[in-house]
C-alpha atoms as a PDB file:
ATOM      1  CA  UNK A   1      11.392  24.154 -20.427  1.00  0.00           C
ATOM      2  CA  UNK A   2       9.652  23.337 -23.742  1.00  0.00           C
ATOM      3  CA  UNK A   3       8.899  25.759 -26.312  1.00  0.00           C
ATOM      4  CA  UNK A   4       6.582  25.453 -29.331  1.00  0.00           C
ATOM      5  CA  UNK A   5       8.488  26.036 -33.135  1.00  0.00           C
ATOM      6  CA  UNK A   6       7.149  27.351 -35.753  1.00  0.00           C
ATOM      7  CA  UNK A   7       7.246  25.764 -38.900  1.00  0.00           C
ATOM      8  CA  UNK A   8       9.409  28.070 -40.413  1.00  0.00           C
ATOM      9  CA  UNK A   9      11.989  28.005 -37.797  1.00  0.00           C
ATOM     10  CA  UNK A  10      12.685  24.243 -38.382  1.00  0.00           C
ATOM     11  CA  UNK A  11      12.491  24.818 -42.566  1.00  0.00           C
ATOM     12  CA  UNK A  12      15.853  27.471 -41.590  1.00  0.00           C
ATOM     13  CA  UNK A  13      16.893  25.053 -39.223  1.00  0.00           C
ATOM     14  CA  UNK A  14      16.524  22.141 -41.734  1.00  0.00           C
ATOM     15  CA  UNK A  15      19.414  23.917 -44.653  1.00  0.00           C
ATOM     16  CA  UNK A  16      21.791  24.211 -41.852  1.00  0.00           C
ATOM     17  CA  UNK A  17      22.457  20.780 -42.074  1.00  0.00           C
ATOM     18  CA  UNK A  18      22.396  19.079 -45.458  1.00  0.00           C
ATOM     19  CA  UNK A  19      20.012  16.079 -46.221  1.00  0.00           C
ATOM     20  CA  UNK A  20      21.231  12.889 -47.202  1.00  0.00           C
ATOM     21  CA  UNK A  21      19.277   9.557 -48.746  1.00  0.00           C
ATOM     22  CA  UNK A  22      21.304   7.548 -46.550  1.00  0.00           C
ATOM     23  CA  UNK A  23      19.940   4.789 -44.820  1.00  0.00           C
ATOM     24  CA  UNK A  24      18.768   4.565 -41.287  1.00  0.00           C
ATOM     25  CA  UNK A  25      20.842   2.904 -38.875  1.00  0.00           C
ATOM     26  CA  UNK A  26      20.108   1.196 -35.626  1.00  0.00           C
ATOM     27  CA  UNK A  27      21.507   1.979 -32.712  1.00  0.00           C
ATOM     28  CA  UNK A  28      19.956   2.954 -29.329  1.00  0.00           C
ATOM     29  CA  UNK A  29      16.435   3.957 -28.195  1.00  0.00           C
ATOM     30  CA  UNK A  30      14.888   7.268 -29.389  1.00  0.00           C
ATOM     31  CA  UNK A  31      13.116   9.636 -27.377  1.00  0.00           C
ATOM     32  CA  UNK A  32      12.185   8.049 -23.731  1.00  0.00           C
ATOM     33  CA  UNK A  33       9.734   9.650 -21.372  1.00  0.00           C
ATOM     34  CA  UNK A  34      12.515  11.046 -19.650  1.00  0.00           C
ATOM     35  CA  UNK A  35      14.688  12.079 -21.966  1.00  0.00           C
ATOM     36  CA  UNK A  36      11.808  13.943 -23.321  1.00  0.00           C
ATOM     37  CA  UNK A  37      13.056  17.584 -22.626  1.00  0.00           C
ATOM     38  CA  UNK A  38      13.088  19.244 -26.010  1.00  0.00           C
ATOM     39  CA  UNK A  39      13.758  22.886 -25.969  1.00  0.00           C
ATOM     40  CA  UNK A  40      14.500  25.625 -28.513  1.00  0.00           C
ATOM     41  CA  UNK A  41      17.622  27.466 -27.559  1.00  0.00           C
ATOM     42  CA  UNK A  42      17.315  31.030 -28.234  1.00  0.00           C
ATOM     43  CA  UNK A  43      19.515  32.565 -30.202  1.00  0.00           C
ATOM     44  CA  UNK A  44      20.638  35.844 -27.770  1.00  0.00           C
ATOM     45  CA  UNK A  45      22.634  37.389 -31.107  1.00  0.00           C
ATOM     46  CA  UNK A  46      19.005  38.595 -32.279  1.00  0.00           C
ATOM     47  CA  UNK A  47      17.804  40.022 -28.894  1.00  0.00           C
ATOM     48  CA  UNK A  48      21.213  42.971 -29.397  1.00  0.00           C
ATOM     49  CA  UNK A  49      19.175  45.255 -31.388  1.00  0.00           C
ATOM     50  CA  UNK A  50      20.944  48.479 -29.484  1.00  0.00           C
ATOM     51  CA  UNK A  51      24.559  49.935 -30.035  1.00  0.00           C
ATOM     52  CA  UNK A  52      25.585  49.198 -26.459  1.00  0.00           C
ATOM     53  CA  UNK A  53      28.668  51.982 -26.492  1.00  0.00           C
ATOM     54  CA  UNK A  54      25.476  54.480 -27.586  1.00  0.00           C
ATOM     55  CA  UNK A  55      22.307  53.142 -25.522  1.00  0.00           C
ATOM     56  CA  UNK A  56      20.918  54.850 -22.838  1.00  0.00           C
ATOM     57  CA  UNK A  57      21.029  53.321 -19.295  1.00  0.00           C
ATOM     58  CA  UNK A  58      17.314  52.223 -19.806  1.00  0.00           C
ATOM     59  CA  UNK A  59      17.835  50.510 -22.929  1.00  0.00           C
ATOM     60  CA  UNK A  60      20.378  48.516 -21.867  1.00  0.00           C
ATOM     61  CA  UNK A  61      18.509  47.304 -19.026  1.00  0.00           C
ATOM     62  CA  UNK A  62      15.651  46.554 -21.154  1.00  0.00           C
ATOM     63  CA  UNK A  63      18.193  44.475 -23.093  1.00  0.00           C
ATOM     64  CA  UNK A  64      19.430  42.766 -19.970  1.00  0.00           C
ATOM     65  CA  UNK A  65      15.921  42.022 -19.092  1.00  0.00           C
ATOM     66  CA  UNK A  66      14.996  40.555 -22.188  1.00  0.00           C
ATOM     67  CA  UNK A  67      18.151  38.300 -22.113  1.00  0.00           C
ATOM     68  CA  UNK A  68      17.792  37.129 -18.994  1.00  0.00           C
ATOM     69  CA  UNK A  69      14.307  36.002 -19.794  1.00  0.00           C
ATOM     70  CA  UNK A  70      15.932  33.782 -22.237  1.00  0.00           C
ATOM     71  CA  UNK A  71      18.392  32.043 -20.650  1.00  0.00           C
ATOM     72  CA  UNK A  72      16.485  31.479 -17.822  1.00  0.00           C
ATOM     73  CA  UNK A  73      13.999  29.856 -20.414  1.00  0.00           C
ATOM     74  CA  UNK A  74      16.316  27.448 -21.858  1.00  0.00           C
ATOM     75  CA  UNK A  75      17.535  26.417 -18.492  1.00  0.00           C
ATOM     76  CA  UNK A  76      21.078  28.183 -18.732  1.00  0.00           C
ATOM     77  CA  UNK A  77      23.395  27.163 -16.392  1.00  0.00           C
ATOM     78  CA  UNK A  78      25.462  30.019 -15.797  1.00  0.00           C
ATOM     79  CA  UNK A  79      23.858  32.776 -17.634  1.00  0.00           C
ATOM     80  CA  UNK A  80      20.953  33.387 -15.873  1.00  0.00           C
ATOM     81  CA  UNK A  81      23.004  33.937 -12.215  1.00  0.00           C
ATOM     82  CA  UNK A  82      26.000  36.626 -14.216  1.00  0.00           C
ATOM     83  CA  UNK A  83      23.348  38.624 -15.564  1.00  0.00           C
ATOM     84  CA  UNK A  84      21.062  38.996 -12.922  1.00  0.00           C
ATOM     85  CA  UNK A  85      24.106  39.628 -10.514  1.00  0.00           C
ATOM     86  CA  UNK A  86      24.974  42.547 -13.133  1.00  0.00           C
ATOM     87  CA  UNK A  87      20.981  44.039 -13.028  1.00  0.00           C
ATOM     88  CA  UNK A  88      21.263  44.119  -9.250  1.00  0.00           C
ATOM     89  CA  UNK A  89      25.037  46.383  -9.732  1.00  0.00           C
ATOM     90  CA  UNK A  90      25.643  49.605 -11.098  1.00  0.00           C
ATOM     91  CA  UNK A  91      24.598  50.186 -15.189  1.00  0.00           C
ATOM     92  CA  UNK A  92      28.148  50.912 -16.386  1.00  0.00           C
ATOM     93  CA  UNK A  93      29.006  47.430 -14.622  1.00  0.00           C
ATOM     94  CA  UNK A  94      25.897  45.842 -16.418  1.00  0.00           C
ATOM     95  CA  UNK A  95      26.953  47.838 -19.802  1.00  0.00           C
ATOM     96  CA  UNK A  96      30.539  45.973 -19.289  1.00  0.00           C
ATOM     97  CA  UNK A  97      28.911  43.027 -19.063  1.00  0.00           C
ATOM     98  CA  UNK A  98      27.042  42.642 -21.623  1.00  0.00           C
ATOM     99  CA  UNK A  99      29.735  44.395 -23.955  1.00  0.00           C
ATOM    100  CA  UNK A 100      32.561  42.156 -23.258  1.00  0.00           C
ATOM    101  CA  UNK A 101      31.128  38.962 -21.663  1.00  0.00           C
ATOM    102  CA  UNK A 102      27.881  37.951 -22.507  1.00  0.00           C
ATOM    103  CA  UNK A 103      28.803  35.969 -25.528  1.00  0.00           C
ATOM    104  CA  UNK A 104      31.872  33.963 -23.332  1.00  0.00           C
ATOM    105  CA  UNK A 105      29.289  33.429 -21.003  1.00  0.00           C
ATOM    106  CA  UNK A 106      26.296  32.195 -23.484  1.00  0.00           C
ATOM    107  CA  UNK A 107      28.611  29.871 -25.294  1.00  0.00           C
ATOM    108  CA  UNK A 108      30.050  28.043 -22.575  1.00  0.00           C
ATOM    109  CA  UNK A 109      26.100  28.166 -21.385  1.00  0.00           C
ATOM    110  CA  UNK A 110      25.495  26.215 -24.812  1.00  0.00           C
ATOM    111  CA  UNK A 111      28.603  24.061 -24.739  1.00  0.00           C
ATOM    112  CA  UNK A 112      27.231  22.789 -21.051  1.00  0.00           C
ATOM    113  CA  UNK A 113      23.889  22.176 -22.999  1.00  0.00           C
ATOM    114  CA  UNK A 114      25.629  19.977 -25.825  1.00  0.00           C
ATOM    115  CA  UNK A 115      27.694  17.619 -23.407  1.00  0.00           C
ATOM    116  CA  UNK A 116      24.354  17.129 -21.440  1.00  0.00           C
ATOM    117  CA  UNK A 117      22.784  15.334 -24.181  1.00  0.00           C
ATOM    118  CA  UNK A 118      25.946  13.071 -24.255  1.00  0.00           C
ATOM    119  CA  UNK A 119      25.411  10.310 -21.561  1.00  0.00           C
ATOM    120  CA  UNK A 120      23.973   7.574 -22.847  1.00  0.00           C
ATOM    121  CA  UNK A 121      23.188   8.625 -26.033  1.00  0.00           C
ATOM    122  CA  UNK A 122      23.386   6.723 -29.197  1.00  0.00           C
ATOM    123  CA  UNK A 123      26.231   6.778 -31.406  1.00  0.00           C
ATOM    124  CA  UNK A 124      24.865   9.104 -33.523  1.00  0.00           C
ATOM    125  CA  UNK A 125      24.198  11.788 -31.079  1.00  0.00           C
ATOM    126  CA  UNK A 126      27.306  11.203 -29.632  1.00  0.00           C
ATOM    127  CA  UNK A 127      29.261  11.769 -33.032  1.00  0.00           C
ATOM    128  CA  UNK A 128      26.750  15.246 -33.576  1.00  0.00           C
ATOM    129  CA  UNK A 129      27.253  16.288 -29.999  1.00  0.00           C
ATOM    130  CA  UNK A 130      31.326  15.863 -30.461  1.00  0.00           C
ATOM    131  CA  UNK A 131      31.386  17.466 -33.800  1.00  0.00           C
ATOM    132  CA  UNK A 132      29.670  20.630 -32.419  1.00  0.00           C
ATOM    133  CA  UNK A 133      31.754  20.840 -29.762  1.00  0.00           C
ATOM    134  CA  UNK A 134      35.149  20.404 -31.657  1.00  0.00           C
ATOM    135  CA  UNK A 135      33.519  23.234 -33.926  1.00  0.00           C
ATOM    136  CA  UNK A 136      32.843  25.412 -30.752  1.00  0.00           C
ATOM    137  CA  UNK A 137      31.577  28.311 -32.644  1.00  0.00           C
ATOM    138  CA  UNK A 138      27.821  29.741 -31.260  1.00  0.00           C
ATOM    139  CA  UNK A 139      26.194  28.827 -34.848  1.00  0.00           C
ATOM    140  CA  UNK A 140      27.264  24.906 -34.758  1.00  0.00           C
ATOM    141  CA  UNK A 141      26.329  24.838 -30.548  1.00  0.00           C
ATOM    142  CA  UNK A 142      22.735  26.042 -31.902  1.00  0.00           C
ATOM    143  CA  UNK A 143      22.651  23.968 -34.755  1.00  0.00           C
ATOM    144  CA  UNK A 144      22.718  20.630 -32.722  1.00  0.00           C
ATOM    145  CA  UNK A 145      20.910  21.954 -29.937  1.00  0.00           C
ATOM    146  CA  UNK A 146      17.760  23.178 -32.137  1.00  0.00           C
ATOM    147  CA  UNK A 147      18.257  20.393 -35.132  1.00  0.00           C
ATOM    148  CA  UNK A 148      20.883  18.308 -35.079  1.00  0.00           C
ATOM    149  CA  UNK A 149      20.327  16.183 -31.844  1.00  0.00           C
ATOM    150  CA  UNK A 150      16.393  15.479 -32.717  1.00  0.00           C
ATOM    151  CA  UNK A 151      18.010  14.334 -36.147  1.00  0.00           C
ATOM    152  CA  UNK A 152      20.761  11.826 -34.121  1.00  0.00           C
ATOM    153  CA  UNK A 153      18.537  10.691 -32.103  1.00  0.00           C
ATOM    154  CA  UNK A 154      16.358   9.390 -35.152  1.00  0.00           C
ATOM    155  CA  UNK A 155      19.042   8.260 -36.410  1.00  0.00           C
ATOM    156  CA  UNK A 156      19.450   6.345 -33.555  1.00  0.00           C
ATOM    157  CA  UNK A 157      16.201   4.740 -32.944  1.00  0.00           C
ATOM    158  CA  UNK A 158      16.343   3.448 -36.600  1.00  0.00           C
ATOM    159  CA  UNK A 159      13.446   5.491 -37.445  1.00  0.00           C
ATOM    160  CA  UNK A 160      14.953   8.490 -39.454  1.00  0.00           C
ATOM    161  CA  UNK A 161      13.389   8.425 -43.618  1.00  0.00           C
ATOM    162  CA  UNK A 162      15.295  10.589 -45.451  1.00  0.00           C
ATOM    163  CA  UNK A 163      13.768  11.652 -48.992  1.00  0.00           C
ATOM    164  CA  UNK A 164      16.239  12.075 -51.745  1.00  0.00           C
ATOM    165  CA  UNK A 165      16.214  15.159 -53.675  1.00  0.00           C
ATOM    166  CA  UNK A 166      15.717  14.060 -56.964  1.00  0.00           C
ATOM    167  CA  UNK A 167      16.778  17.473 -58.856  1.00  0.00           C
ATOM    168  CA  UNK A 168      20.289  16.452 -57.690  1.00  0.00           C
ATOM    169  CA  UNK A 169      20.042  13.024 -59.864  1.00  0.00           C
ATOM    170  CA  UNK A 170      19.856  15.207 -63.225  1.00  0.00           C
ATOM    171  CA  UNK A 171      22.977  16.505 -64.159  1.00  0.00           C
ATOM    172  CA  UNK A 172      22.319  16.192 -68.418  1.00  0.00           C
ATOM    173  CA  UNK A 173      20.783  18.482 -70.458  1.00  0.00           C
ATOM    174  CA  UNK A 174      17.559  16.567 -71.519  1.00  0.00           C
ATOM    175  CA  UNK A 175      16.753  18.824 -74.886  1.00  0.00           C
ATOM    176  CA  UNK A 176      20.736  17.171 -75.813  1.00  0.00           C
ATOM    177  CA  UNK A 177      21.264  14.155 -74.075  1.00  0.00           C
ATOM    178  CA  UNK A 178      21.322  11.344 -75.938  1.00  0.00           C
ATOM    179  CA  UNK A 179      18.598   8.358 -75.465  1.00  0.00           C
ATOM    180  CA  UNK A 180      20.877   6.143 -73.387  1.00  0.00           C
ATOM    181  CA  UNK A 181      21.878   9.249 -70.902  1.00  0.00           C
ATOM    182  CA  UNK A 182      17.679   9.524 -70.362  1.00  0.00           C
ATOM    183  CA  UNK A 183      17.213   5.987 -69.668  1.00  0.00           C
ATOM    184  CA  UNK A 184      20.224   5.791 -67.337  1.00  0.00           C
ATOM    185  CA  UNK A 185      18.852   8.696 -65.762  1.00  0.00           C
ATOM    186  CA  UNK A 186      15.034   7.938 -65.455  1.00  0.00           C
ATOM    187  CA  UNK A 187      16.341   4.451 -63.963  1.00  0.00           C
ATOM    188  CA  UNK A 188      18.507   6.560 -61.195  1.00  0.00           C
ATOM    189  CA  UNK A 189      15.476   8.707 -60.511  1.00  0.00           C
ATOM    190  CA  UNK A 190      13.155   5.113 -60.602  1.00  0.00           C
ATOM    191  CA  UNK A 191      15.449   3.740 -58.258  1.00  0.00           C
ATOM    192  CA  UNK A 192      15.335   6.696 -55.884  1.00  0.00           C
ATOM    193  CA  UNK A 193      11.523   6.788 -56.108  1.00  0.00           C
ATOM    194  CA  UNK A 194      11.145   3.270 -54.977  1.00  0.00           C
ATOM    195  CA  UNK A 195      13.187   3.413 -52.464  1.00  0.00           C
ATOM    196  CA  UNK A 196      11.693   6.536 -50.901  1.00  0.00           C
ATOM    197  CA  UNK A 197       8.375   4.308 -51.078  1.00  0.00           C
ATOM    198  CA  UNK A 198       6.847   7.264 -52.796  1.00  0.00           C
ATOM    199  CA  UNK A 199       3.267   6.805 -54.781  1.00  0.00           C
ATOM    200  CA  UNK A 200       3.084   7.757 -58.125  1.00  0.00           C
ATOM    201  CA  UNK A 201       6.861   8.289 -59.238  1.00  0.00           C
ATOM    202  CA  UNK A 202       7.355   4.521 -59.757  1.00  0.00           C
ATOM    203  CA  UNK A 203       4.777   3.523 -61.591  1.00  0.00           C
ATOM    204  CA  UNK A 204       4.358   6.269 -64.203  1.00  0.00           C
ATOM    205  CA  UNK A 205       7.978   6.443 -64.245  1.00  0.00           C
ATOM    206  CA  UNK A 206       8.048   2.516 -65.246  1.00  0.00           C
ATOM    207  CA  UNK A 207       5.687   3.164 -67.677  1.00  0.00           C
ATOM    208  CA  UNK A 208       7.667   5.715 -69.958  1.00  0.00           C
ATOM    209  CA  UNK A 209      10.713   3.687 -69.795  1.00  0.00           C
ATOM    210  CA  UNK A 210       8.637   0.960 -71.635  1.00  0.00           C
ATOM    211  CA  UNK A 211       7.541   3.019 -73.596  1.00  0.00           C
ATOM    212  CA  UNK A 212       9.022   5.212 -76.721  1.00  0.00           C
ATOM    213  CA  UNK A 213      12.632   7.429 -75.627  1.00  0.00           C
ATOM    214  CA  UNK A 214      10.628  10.673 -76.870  1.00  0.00           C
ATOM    215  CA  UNK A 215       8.161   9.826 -74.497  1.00  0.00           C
ATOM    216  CA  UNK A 216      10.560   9.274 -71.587  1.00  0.00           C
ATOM    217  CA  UNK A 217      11.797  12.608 -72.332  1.00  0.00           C
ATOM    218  CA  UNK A 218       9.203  14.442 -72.675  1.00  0.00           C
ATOM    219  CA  UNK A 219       8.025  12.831 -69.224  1.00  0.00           C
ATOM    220  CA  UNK A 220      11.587  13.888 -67.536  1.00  0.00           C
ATOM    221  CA  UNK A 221      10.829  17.635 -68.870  1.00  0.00           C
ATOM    222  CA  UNK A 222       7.361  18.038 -68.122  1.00  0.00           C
ATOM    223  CA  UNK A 223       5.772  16.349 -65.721  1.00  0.00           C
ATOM    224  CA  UNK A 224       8.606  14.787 -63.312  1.00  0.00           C
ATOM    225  CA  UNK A 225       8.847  17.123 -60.810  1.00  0.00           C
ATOM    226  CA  UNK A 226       5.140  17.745 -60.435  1.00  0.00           C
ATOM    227  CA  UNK A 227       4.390  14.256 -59.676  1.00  0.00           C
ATOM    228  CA  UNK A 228       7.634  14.590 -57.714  1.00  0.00           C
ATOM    229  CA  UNK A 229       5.900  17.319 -55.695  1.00  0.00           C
ATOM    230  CA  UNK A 230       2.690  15.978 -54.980  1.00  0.00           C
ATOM    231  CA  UNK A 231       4.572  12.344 -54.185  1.00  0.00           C
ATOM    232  CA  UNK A 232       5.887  14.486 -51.563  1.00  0.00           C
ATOM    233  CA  UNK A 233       3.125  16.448 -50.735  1.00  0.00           C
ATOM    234  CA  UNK A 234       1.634  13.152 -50.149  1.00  0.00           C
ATOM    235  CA  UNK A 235       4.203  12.230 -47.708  1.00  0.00           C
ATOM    236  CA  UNK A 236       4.123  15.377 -45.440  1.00  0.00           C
ATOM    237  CA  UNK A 237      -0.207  14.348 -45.582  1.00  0.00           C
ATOM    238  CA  UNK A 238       0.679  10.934 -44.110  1.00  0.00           C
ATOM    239  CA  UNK A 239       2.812  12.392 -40.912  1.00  0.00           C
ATOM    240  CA  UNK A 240       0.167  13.994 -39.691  1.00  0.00           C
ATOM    241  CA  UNK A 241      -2.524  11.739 -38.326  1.00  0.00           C
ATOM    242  CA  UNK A 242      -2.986  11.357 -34.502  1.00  0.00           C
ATOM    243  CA  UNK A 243       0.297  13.741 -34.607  1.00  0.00           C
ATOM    244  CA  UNK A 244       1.252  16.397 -32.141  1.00  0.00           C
ATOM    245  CA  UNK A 245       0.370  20.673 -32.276  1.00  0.00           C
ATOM    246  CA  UNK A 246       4.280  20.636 -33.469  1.00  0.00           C
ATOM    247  CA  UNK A 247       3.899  18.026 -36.145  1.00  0.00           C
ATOM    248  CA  UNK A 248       0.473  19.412 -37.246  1.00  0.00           C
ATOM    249  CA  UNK A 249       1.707  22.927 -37.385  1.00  0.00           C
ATOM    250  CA  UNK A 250       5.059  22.364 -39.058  1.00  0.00           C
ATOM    251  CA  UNK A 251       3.268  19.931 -42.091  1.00  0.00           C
ATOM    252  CA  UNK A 252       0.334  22.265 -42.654  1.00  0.00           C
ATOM    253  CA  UNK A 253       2.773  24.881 -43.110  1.00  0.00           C
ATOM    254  CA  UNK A 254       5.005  22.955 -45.297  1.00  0.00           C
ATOM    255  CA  UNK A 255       1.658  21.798 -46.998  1.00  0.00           C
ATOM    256  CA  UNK A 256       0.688  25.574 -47.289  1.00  0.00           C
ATOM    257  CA  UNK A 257       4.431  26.788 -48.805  1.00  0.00           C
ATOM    258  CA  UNK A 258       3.420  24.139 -51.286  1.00  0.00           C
ATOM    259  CA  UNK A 259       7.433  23.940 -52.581  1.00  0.00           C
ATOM    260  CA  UNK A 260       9.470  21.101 -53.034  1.00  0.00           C
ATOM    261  CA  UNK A 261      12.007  22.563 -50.634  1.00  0.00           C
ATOM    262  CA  UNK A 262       9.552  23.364 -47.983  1.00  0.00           C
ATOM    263  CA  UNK A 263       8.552  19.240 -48.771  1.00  0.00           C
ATOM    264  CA  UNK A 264      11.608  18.288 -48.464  1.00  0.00           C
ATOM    265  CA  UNK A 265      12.891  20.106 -45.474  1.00  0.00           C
ATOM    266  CA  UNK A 266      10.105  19.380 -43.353  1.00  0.00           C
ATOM    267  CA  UNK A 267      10.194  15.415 -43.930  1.00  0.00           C
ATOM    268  CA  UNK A 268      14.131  14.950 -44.126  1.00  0.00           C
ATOM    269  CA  UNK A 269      14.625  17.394 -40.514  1.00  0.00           C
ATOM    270  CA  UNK A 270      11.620  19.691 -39.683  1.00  0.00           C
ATOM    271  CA  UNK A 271       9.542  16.159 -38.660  1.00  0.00           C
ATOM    272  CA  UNK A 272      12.117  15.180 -36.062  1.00  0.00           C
ATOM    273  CA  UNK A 273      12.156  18.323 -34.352  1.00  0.00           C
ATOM    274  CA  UNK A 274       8.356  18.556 -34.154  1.00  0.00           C
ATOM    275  CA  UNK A 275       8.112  15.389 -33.112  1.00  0.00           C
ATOM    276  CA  UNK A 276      11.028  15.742 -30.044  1.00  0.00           C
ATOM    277  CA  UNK A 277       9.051  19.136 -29.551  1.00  0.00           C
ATOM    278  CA  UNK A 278       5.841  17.290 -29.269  1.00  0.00           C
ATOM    279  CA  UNK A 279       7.417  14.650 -26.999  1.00  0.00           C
ATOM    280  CA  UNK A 280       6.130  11.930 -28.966  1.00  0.00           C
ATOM    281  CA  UNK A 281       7.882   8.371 -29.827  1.00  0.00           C
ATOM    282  CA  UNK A 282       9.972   8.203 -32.934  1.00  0.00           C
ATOM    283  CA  UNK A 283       8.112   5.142 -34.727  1.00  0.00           C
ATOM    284  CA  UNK A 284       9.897   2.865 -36.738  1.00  0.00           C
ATOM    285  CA  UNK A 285      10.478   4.217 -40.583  1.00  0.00           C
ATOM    286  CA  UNK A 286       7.893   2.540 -43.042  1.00  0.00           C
ATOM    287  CA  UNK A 287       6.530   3.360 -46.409  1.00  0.00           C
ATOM    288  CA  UNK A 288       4.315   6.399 -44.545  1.00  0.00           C
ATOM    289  CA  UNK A 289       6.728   7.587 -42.138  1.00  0.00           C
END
C-alpha cells in the first residue's frame, strides 16, 4: 500500500543518514513499474501513548486497534494475524501482548520487509539492505525502509546528485586567515560549485578570485552563502516541473522553510523518496536534476 509523505517527514528522514558529494555510480535499473511499491512504514513506537500496566481495558483496545490499522497498512507479514488473534481473546491476553511482544513481533515484521527489497537489487541496495539488517535495531530497519532504499536505488540507476554542503569546506577563520588560506579556500568552494552544476556560485566566485584578496574576503563573509542559498533554492525550483503530488509537495515545502538545510535535505534524500513515493522514473543526473 502507498502512502503520501509529507515534506517534513523526509527533511527528519533525510539527517538520519548523512549526505555525501560523492559521485553517482552505475549499477542496475532504478525504479521499474513493478518494483514500484513505495510505502512509508509506520513507526508503531509513536502509536504507545498509554502506560499499558495502568490503561483501562478500553484503552488498550483502542491501542490495539490503532496498531493493527498500521501494520495491516504497510503490508506486515506477521503482525497483522498476532494482533488480531489477541483482539478476538481475552484483554489481559491482549494487554500481554502488546506488553511483552509487540515489538519482537514488529521487528521481525520489518526485518521480513528489508530482505524483500533484496532480490535483484542493485549493489547498492543490497549493501543498505545488509547493513540494516546486521544493525537489527527498529531505528536502522525504519531508516532503510522509509529513506535509505529510495536513496540505493538512485544510487543504483546512476541518477542520484548529491549537493555538497559547502559550510563544511570552511574550516579558517576568514577575519584571520591569511590571503593564501582564502584563495585555497574560495578555489575548494569554486570547485564544489562547479561540480554541483550550480548557477551563480561559479561565476561570481571566479570573479573575486581575479580580483583584489580583500575583495575575495569580503565576498566569502558576506555574500557566499546567500548566493549559496538561492543556487540551491534554484535547484529544488528545477525538480519540480511535470513532477509528482510527492515531489511537488516536498520542494514547495523545502522552498517555503527557505533554509539551506531544508535545501539541502530535500535535494541530497527528500527527492528520492518523493519520487519512489510518486512512482515515477529516476532520470539520469544532469545539471537540473
Amino acid at each position: 500500500m502507498r502512502r503520501k509523505i509529507t515534506a517534513s517527514v523526509l527533511l527528519a528522514l533525510a539527517f538520519l543518514v548523512p549526505a555525501t558529494s560523492a559521485a553517482a555510480q552505475t549499477g542496475s535499473p532504478g525504479l521499474t513499474a513493478t518494483s514500484c511499491q513505495a510505502v512509508v512504514y509506520e513507526d508503531i513506537r509513536e502509536l504507545v501513548t498509554v502506560d499499558l500496566d495502568t490503561a483501562t481495558d478500553t484503552e488498550v483496545r483502542v491501542l490495539a486497534n490503532q496498531i493493527l490499522a498500521a501494520a495491516v497498512a504497510d503490508s506486515l507479514t506477521m503482525l497483522p494475524g498476532r494482533l488480531q488473534a489477541r483482539l478476538d481473546g481475552t484483554a489481559d491476553d491482549l494487554r500481554a501482548f502488546l506488553t511483552t511482544n509487540l515489538r519482537t513481533t514488529w521487528s521481525t515484521d520489518l526485518r521480513i520487509a528489508v530482505n524483500q527489497t533484496m532480490p535483484n537489487a542493485g549493489a547498492n541496495v543490497q549493501a543498505a539492505a545488509q547493513e540494516a539488517l546486521d544493525n537489527g535495531t527498529i531505528d536502522a530497519l525504519l531508516a532503510y525502509l522509509n529513506h535509505g532504499l529510495y536513496i540505493a536505488r538512485a544510487l543504483d540507476a546512476g541518477s542520484l546528485k548529491l549537493y555538497a554542503d559547502i559550510r563544511e569546506l570552511v574550516t579558517v577563520d576568514l577575519d584571520t586567515a591569511s590571503d593564501t588560506e582564502v584563495r585555497v579556500l574560495a578555489n575548494q568552494i569554486l570547485a564544489a560549485a562547479v561540480a554541483d552544476s550550480l548557477t551563480m556560485l561559479p561565476g561570481r566566485l571566479q570573479a573575486r578570485l581575479d580580483g583584489t584578496a580583500d575583495d575575495l574576503r569580503a565576498f566569502l563573509k558576506t555574500n557566499l552563502r546567500t548566493t549559496w542559498s538561492t543556487d540551491l533554492r534554484i535547484a529544488v525550483n528545477r525538480t519540480m516541473p511535470n513532477a509528482g503530488a510527492n515531489v511537488q509537495a516536498a520542494a514547495q515545502e523545502a522552498l517555503d522553510n527557505g533554509t539551506i538545510d531544508a535545501f539541502l535535505a530535500y535535494l541530497n534524500h527528500g527527492l528520492y523518496v518523493a519520487r519512489a513515493l510518486d512512482c515515477t522514473y529516476q532520470p539520469a543526473a544532469s545539471a537540473s536534476a
